[in-house]
C-alpha atoms as a PDB file:
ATOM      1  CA  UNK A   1       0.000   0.000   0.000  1.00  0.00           C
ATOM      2  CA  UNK A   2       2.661   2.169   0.899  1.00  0.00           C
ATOM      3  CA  UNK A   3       4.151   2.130  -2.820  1.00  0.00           C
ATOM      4  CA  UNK A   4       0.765   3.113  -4.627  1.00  0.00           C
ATOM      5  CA  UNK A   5       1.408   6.496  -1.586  1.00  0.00           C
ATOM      6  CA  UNK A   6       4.818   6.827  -3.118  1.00  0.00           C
ATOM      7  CA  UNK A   7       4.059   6.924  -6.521  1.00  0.00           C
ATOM      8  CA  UNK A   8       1.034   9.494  -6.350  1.00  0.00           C
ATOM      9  CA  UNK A   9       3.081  11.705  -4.062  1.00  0.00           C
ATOM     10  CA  UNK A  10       6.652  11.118  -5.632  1.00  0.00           C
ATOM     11  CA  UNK A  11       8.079  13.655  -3.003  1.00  0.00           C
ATOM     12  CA  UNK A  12       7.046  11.639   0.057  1.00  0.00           C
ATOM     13  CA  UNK A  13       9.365   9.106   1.438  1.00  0.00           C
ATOM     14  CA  UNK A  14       8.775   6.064   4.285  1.00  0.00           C
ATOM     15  CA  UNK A  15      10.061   7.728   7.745  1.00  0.00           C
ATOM     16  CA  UNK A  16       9.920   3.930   9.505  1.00  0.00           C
ATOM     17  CA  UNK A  17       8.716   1.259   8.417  1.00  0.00           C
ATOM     18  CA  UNK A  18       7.024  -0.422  12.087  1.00  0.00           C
ATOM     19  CA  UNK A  19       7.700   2.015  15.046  1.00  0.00           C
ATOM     20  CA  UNK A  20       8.541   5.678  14.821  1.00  0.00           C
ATOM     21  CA  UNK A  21       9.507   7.840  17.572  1.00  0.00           C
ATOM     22  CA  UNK A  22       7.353  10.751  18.133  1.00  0.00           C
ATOM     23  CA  UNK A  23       8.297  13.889  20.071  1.00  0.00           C
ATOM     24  CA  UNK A  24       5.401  16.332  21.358  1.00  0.00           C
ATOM     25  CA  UNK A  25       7.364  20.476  21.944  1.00  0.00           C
ATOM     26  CA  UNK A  26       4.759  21.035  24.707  1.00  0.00           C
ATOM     27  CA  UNK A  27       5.806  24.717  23.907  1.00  0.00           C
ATOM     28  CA  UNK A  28       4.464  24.651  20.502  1.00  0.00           C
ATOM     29  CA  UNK A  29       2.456  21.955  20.252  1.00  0.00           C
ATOM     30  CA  UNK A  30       4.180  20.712  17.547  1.00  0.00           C
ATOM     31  CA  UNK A  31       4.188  16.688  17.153  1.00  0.00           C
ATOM     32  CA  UNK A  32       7.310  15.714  15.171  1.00  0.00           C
ATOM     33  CA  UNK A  33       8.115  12.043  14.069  1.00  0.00           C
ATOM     34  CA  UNK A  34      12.044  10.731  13.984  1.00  0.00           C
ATOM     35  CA  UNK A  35      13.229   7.844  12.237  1.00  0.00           C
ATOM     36  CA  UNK A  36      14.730   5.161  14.111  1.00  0.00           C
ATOM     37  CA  UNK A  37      17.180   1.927  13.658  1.00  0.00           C
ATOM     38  CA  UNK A  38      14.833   0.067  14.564  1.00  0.00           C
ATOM     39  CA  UNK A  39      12.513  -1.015  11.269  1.00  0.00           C
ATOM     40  CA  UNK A  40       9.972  -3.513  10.516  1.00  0.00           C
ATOM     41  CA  UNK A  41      10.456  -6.633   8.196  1.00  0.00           C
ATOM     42  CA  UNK A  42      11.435  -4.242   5.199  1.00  0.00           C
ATOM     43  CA  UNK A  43      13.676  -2.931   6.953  1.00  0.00           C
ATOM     44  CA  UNK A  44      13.033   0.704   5.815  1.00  0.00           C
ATOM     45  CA  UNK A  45      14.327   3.798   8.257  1.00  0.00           C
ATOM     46  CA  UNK A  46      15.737   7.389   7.682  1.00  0.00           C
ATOM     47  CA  UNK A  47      17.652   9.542  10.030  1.00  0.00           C
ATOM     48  CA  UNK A  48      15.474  12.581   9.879  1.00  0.00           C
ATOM     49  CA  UNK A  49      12.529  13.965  11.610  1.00  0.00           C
ATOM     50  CA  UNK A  50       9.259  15.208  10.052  1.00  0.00           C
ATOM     51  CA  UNK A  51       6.244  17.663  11.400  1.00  0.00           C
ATOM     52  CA  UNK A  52       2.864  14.900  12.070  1.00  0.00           C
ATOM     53  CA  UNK A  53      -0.179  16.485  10.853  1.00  0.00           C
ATOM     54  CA  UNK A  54      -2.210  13.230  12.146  1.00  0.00           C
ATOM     55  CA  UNK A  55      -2.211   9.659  12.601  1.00  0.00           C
ATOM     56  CA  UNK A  56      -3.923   6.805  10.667  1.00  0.00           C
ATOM     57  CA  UNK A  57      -4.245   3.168  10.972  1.00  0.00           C
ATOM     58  CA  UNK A  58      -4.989   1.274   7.488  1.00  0.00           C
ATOM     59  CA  UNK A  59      -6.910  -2.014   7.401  1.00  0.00           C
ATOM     60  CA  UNK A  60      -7.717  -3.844   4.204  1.00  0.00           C
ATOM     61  CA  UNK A  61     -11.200  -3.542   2.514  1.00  0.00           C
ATOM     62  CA  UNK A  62     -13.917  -3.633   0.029  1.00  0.00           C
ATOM     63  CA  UNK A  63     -14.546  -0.053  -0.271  1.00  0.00           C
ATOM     64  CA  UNK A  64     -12.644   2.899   0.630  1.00  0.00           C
ATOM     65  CA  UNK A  65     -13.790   4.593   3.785  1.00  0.00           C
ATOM     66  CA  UNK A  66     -11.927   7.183   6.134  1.00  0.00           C
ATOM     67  CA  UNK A  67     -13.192   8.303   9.441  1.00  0.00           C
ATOM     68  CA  UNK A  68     -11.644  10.143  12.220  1.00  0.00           C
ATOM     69  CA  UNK A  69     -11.405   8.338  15.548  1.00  0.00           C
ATOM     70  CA  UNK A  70     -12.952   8.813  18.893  1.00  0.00           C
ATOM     71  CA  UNK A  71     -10.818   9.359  21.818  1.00  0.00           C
ATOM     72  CA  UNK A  72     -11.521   6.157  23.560  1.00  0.00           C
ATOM     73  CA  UNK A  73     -11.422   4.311  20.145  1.00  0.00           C
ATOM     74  CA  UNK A  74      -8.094   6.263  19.543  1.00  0.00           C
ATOM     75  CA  UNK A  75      -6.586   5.438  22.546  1.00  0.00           C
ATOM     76  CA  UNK A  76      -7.347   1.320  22.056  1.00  0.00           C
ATOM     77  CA  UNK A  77      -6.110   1.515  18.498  1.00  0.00           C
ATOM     78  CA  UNK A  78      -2.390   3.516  19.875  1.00  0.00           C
ATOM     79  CA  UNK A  79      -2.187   1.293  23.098  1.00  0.00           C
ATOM     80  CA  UNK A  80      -1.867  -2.075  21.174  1.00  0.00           C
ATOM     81  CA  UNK A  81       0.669   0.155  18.665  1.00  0.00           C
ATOM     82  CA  UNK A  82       3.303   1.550  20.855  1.00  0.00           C
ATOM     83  CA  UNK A  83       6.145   0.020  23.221  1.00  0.00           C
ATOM     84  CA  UNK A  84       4.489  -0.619  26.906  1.00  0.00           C
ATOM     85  CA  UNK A  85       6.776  -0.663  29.552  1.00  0.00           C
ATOM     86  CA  UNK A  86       6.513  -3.003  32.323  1.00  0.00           C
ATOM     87  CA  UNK A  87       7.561  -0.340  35.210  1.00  0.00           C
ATOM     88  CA  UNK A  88       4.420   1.300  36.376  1.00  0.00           C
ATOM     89  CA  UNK A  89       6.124   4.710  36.598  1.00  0.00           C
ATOM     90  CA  UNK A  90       7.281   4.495  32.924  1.00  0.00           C
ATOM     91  CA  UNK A  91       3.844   2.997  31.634  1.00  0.00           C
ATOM     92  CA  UNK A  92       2.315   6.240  33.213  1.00  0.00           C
ATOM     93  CA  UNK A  93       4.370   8.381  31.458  1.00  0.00           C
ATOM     94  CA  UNK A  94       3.416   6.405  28.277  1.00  0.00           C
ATOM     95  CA  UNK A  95      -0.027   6.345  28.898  1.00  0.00           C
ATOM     96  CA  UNK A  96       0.320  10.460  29.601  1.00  0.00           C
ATOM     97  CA  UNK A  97       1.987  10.619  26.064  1.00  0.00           C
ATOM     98  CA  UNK A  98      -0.716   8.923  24.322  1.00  0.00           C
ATOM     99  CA  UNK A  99      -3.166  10.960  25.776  1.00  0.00           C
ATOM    100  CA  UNK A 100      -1.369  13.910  25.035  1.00  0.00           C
ATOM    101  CA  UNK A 101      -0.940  12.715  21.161  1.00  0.00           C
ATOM    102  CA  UNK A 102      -4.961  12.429  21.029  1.00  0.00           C
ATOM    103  CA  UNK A 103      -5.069  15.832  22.198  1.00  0.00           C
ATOM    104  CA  UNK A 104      -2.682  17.408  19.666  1.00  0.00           C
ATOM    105  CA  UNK A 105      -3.247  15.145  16.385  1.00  0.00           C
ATOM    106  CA  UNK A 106      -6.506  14.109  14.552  1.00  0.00           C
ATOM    107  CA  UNK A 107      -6.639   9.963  14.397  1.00  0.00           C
ATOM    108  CA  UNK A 108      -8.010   8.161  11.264  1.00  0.00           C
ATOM    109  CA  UNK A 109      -9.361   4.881  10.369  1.00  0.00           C
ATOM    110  CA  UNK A 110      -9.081   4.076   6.901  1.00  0.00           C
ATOM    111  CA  UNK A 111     -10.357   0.781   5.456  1.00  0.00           C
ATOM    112  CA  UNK A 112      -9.524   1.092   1.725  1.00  0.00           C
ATOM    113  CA  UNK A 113      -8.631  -1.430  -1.534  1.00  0.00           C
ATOM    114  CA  UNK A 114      -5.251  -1.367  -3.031  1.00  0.00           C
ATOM    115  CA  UNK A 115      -5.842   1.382  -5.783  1.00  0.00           C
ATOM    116  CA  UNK A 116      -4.199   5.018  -6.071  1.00  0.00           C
ATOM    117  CA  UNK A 117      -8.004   6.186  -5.800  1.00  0.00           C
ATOM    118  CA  UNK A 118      -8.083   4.901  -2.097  1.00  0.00           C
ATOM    119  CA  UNK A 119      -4.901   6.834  -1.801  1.00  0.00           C
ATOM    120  CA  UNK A 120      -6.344   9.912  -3.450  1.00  0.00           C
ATOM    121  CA  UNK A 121      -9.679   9.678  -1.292  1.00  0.00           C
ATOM    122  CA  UNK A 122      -7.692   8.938   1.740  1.00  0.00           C
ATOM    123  CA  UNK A 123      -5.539  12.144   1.388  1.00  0.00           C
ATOM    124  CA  UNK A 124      -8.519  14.094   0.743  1.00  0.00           C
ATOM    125  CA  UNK A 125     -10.247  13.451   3.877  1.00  0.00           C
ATOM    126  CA  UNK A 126      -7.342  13.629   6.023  1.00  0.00           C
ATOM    127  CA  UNK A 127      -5.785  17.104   4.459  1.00  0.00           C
ATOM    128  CA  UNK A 128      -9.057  18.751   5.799  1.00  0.00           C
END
């Protein structure tokens, strides 16, 4: 899915392929996203940061839908996505982060086909 994104938007590029870092500049309230060593089974990773307008998580369908998320449904969907400590004190914090992300970014659902009009739609929705 994530070549039909790179052909219509030949500028883009993957930041991580699994589990990007994210940074929230509680001064700003600017979420930024850092690549990391540590990739998924493509093994695809750049050492560079980019400004996160919003989140999305894409599941395979029939027809192309986007919706934003809840917060509750939000937080499920991020909880089972990011790295959960097993010290209470740190799981807090993570927990705190997640919460904060909700607060900062829009979340999106997006069950689509594998087609560069899902891609098209998807953007649309998302851009605002």
């Amino acid at each position: 899915h994530t070549g039909i994104y790179l052909k219509v938007f030949p500028n883009s590029f993957i930041l991580n392929d699994d589990k990007p870092i994210y940074r929230l500049d509680e001064k700003t309230n600017i979420v930024t996203a850092y690549g990391n060593p540590w990739s998924g089974k493509d093994d695809v990773s750049r050492n560079v940061s980019a400004p996160v307008k919003g989140l999305c998580f894409i599941e395979h369908g029939t027809t192309n839908e986007v919706r934003r998320l809840d917060q509750k449904e939000a937080v499920n969907r991020l909880i089972n996505q990011v790295y959960r400590p097993e010290n209470k004190n740190k799981l807090s914090t993570t927990l705190e982060l997640i919460g904060k992300l909700i607060d900062h970014l829009p979340i999106y659902a997006i069950k689509c086909d594998i087609s560069t009009q899902a891609v098209k739609n998807s953007y649309q929705v998302m851009k605002g």
